[in-house]
PDB file of N, CA and C in Angstrom:
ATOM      1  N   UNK A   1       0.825  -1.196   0.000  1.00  0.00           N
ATOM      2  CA  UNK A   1       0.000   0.000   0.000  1.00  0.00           C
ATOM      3  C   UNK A   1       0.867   1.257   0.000  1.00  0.00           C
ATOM      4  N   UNK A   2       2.362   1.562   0.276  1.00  0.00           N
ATOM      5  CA  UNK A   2       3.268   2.439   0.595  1.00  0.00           C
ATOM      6  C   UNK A   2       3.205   3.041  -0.610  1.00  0.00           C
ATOM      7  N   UNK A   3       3.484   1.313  -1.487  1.00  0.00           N
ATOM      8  CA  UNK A   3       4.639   2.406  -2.833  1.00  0.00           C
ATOM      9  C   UNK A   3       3.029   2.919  -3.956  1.00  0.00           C
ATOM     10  N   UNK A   4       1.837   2.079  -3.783  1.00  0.00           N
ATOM     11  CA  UNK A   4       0.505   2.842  -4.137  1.00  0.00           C
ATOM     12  C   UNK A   4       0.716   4.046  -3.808  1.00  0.00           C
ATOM     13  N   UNK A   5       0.507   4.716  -2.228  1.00  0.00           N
ATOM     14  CA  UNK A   5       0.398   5.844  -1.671  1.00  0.00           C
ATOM     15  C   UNK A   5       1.372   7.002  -2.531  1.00  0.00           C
ATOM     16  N   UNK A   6       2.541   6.289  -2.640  1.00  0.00           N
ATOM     17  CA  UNK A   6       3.451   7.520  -2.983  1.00  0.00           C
ATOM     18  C   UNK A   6       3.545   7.947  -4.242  1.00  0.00           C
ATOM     19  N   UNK A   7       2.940   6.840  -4.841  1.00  0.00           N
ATOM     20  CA  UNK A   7       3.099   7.185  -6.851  1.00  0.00           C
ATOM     21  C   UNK A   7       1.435   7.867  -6.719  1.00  0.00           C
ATOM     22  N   UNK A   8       0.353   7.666  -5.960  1.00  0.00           N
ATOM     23  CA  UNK A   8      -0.501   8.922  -5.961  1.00  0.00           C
ATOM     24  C   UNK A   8       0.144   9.905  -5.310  1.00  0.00           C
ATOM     25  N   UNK A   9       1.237  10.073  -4.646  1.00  0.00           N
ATOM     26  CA  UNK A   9       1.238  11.417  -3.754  1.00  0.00           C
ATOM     27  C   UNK A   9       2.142  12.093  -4.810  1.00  0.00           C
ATOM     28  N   UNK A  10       3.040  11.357  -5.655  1.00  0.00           N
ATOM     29  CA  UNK A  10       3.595  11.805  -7.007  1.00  0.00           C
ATOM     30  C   UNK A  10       2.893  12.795  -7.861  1.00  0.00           C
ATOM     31  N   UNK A  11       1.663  12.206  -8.100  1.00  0.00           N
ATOM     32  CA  UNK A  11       0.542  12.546  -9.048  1.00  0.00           C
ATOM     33  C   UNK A  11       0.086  13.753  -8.484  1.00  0.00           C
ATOM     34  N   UNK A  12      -0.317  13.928  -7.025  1.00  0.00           N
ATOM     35  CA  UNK A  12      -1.456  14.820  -6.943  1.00  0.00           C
ATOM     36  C   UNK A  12      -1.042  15.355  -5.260  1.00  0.00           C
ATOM     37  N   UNK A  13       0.303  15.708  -4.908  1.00  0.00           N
ATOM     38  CA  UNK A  13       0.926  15.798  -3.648  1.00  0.00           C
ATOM     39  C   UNK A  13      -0.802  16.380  -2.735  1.00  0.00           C
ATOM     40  N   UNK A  14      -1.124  17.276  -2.983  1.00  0.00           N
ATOM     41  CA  UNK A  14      -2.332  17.981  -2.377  1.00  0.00           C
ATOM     42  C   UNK A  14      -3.627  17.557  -1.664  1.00  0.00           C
ATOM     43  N   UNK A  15      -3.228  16.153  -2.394  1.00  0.00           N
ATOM     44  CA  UNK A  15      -4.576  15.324  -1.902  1.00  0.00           C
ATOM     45  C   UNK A  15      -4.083  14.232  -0.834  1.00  0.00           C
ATOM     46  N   UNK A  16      -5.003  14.292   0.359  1.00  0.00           N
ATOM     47  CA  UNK A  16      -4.838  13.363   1.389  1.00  0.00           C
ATOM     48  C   UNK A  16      -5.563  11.746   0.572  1.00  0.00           C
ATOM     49  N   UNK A  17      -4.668  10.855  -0.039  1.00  0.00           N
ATOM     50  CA  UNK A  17      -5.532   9.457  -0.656  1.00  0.00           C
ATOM     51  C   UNK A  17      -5.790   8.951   0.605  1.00  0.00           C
ATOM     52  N   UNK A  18      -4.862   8.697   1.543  1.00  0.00           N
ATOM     53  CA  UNK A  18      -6.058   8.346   3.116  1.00  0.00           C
ATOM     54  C   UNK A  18      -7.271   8.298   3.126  1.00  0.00           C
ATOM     55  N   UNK A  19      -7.695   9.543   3.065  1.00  0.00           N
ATOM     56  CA  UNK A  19      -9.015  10.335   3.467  1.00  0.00           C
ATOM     57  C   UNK A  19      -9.731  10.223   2.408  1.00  0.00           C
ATOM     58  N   UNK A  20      -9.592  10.435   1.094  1.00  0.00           N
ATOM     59  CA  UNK A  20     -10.417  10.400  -0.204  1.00  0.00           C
ATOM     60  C   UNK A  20     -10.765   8.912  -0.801  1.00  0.00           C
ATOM     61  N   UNK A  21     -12.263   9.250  -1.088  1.00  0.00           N
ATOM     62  CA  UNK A  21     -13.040   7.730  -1.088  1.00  0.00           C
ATOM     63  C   UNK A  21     -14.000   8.108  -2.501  1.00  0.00           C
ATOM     64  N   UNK A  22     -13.412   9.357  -3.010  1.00  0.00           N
ATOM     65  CA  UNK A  22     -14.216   9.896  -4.368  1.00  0.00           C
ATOM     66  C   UNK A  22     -13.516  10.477  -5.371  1.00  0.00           C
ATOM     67  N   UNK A  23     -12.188   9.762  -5.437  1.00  0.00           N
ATOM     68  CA  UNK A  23     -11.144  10.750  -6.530  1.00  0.00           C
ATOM     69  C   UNK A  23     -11.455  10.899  -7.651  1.00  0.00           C
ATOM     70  N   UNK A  24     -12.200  10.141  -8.344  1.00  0.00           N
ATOM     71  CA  UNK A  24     -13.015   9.883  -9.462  1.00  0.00           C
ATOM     72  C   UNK A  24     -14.103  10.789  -9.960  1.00  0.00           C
ATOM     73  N   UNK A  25     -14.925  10.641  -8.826  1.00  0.00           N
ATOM     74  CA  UNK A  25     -16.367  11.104  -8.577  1.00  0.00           C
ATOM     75  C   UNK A  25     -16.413  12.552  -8.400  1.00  0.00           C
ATOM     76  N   UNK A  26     -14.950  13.069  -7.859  1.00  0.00           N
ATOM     77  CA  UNK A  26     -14.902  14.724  -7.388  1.00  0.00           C
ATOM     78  C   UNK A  26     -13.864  15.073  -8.680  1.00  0.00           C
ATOM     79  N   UNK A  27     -13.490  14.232  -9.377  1.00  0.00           N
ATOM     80  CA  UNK A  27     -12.652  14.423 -10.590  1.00  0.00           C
ATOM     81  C   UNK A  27     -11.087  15.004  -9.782  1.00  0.00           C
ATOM     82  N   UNK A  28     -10.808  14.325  -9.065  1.00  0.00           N
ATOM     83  CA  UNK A  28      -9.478  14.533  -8.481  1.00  0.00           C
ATOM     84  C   UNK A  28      -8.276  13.889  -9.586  1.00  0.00           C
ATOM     85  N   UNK A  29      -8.485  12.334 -10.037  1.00  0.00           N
ATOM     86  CA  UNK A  29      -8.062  11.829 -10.987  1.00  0.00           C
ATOM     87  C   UNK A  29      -9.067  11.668 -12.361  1.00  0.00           C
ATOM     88  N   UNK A  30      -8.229  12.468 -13.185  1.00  0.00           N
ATOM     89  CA  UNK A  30      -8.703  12.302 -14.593  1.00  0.00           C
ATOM     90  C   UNK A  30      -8.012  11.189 -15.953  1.00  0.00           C
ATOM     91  N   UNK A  31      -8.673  11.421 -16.595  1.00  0.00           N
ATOM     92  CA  UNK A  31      -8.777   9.817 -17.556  1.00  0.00           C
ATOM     93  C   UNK A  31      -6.930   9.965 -17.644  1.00  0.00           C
ATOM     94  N   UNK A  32      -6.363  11.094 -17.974  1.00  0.00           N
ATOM     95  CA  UNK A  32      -4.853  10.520 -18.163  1.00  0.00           C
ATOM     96  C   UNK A  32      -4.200  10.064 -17.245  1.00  0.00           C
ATOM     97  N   UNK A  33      -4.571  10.546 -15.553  1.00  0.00           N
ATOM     98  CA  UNK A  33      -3.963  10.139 -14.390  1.00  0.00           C
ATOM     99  C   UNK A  33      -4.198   8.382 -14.427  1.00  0.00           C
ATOM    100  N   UNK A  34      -5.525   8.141 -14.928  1.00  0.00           N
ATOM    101  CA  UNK A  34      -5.818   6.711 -14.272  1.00  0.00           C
ATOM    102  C   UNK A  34      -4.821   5.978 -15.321  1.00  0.00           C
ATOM    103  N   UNK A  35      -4.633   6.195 -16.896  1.00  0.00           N
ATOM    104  CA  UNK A  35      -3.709   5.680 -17.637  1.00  0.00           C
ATOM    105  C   UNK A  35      -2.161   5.659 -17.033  1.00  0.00           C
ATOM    106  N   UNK A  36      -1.711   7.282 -16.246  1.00  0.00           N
ATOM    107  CA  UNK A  36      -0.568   6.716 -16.186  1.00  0.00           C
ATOM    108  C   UNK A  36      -0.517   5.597 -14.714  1.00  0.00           C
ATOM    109  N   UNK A  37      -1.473   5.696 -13.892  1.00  0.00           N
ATOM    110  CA  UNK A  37      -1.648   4.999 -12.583  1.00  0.00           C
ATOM    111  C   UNK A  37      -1.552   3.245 -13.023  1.00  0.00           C
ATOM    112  N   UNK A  38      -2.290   3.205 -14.370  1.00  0.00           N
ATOM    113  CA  UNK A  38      -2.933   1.686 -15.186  1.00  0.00           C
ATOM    114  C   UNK A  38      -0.994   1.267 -15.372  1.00  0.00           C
ATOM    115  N   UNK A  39      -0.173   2.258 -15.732  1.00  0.00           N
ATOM    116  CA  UNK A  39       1.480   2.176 -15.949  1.00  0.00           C
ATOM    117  C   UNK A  39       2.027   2.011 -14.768  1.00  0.00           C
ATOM    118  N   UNK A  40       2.012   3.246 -13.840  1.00  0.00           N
ATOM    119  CA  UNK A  40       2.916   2.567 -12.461  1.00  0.00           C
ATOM    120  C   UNK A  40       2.270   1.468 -12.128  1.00  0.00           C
ATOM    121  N   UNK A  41       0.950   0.975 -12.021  1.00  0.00           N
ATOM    122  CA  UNK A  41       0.991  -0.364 -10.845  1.00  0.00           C
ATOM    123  C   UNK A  41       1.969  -1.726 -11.888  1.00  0.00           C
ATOM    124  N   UNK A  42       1.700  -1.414 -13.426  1.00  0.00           N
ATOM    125  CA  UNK A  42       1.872  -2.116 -13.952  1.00  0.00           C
ATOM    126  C   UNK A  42       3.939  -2.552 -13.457  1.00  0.00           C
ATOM    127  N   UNK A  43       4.452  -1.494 -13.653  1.00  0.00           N
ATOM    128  CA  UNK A  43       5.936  -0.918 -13.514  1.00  0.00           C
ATOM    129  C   UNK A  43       6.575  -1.752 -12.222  1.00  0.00           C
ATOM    130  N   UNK A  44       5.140  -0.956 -10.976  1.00  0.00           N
ATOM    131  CA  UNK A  44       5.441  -1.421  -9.363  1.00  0.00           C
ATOM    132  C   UNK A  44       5.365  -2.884  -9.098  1.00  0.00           C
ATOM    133  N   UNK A  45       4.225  -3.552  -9.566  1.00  0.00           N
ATOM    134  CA  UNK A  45       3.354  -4.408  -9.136  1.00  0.00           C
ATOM    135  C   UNK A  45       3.525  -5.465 -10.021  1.00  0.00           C
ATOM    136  N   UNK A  46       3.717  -4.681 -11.167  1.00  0.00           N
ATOM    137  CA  UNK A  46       3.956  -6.392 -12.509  1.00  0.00           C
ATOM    138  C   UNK A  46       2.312  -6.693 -12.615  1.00  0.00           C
ATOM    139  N   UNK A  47       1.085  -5.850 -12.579  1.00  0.00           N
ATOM    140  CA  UNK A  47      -0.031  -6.516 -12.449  1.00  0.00           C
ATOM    141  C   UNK A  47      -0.708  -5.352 -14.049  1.00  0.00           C
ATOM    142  N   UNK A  48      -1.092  -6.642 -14.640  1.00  0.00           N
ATOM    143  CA  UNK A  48      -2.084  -5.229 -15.720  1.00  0.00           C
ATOM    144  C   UNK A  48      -3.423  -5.140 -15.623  1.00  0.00           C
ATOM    145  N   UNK A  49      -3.537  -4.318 -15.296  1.00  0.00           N
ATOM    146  CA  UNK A  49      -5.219  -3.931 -15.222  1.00  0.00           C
ATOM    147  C   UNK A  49      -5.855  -4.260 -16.671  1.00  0.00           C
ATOM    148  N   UNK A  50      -6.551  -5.004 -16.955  1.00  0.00           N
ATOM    149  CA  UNK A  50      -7.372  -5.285 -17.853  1.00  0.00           C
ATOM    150  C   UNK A  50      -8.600  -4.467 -17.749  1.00  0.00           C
ATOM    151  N   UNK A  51      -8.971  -4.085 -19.174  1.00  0.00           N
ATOM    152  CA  UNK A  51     -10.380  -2.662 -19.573  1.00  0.00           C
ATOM    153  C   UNK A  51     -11.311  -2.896 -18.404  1.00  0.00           C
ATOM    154  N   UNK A  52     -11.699  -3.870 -18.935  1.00  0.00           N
ATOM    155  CA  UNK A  52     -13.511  -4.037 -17.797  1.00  0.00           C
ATOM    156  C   UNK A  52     -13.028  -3.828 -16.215  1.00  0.00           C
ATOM    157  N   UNK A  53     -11.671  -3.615 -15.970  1.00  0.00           N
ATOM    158  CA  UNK A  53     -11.404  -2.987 -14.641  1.00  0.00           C
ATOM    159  C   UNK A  53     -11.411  -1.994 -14.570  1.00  0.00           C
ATOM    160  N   UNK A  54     -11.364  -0.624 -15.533  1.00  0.00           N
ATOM    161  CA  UNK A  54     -11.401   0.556 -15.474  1.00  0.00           C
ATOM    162  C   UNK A  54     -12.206   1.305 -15.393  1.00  0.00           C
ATOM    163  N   UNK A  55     -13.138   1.469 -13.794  1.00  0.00           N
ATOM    164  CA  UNK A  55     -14.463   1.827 -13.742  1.00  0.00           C
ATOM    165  C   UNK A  55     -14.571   2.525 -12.413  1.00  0.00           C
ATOM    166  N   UNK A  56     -14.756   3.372 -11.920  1.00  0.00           N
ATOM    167  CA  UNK A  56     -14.469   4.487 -11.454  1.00  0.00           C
ATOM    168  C   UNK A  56     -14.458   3.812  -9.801  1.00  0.00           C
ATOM    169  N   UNK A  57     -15.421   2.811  -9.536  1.00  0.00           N
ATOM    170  CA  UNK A  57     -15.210   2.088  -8.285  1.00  0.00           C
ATOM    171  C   UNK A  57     -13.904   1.774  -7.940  1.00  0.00           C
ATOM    172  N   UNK A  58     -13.228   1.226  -8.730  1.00  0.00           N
ATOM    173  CA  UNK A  58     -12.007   0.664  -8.908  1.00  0.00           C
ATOM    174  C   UNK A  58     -10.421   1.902  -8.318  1.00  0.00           C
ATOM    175  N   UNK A  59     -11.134   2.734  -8.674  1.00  0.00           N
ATOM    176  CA  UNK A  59      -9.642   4.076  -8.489  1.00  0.00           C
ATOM    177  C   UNK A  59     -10.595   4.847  -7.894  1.00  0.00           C
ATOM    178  N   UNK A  60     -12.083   4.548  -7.186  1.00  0.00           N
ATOM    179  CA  UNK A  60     -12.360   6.333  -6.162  1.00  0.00           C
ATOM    180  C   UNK A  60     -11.596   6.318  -5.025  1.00  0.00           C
ATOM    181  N   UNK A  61     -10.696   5.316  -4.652  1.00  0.00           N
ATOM    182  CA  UNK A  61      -9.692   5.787  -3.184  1.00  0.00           C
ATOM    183  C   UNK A  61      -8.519   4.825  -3.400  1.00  0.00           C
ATOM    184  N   UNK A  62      -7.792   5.002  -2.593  1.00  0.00           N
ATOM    185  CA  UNK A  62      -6.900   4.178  -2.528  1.00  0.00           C
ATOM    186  C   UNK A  62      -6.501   3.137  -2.242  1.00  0.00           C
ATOM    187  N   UNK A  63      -7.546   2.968  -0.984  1.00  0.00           N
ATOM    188  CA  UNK A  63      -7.791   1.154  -0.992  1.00  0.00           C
ATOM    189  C   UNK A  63      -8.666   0.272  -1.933  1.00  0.00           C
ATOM    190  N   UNK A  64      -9.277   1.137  -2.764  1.00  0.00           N
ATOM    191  CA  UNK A  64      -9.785   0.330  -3.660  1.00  0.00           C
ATOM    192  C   UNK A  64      -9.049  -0.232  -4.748  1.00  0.00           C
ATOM    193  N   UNK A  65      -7.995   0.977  -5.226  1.00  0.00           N
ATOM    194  CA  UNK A  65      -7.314   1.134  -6.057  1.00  0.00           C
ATOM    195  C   UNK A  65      -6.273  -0.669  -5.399  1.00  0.00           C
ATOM    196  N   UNK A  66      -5.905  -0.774  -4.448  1.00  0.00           N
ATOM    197  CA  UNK A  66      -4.939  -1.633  -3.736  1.00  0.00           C
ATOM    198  C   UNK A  66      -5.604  -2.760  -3.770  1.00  0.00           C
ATOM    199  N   UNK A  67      -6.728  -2.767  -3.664  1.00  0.00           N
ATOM    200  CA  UNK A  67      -7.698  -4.104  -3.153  1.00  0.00           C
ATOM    201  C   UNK A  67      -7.779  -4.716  -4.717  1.00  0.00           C
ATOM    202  N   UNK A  68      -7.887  -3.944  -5.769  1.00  0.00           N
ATOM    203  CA  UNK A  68      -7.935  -4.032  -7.294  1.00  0.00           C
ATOM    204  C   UNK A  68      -6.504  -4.789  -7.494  1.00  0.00           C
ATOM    205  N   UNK A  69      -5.208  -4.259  -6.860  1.00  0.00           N
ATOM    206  CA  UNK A  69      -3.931  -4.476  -7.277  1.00  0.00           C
ATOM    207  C   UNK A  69      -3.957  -6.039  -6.644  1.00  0.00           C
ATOM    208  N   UNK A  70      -4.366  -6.098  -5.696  1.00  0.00           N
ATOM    209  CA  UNK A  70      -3.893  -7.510  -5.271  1.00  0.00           C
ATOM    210  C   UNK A  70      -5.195  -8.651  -5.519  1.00  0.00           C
ATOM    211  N   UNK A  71      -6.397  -8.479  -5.724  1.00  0.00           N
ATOM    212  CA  UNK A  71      -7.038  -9.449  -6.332  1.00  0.00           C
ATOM    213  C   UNK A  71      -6.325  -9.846  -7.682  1.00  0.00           C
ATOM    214  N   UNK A  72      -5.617  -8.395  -8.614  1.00  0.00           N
ATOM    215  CA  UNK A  72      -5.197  -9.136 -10.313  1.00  0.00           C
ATOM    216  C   UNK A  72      -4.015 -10.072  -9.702  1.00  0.00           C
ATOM    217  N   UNK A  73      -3.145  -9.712  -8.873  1.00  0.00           N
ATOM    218  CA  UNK A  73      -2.214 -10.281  -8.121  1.00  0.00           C
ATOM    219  C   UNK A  73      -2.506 -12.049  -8.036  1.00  0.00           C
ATOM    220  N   UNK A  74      -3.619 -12.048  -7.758  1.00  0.00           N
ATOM    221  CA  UNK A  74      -3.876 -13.283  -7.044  1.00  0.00           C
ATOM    222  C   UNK A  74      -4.611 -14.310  -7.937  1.00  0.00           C
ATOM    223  N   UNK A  75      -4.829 -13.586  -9.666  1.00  0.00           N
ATOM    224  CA  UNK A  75      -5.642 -14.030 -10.411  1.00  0.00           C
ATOM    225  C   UNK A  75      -4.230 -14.696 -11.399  1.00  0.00           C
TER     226      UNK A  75
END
């Protein structure tokens, strides 16, 4: 969850991802952020997000975003 946290705190230093459960929804991350985000986990994690994962549930916080990384993990 660290190296998640810090490649969003890369992206968007301003935003507490802790606390935010609507990055999506409040348009905090926009369609190019989630592409390059779809690159770091890929980079960090070795995991590729496949399309039908790219749906706003998926990236409105950061534990979702994590909970996403380690189910492809586990697939």
């Amino acid at each position: 969850m660290d190296e998640l946290l810090e490649i969003l705190q890369d992206m968007h230093p301003e935003v507490d991802f802790d606390a935010s459960d609507t990055l999506v929804d409040d348009k905090v991350l926009d369609s190019f952020d989630i592409v390059t985000l779809i690159s770091e986990i890929y980079d960090t994690f070795g995991v590729a997000v496949p399309a039908e994962e790219i749906v706003p549930a998926n990236f409105n916080s950061a534990t979702a975003l994590y909970a996403l990384i380690q189910r492809l993990e586990d697939e």
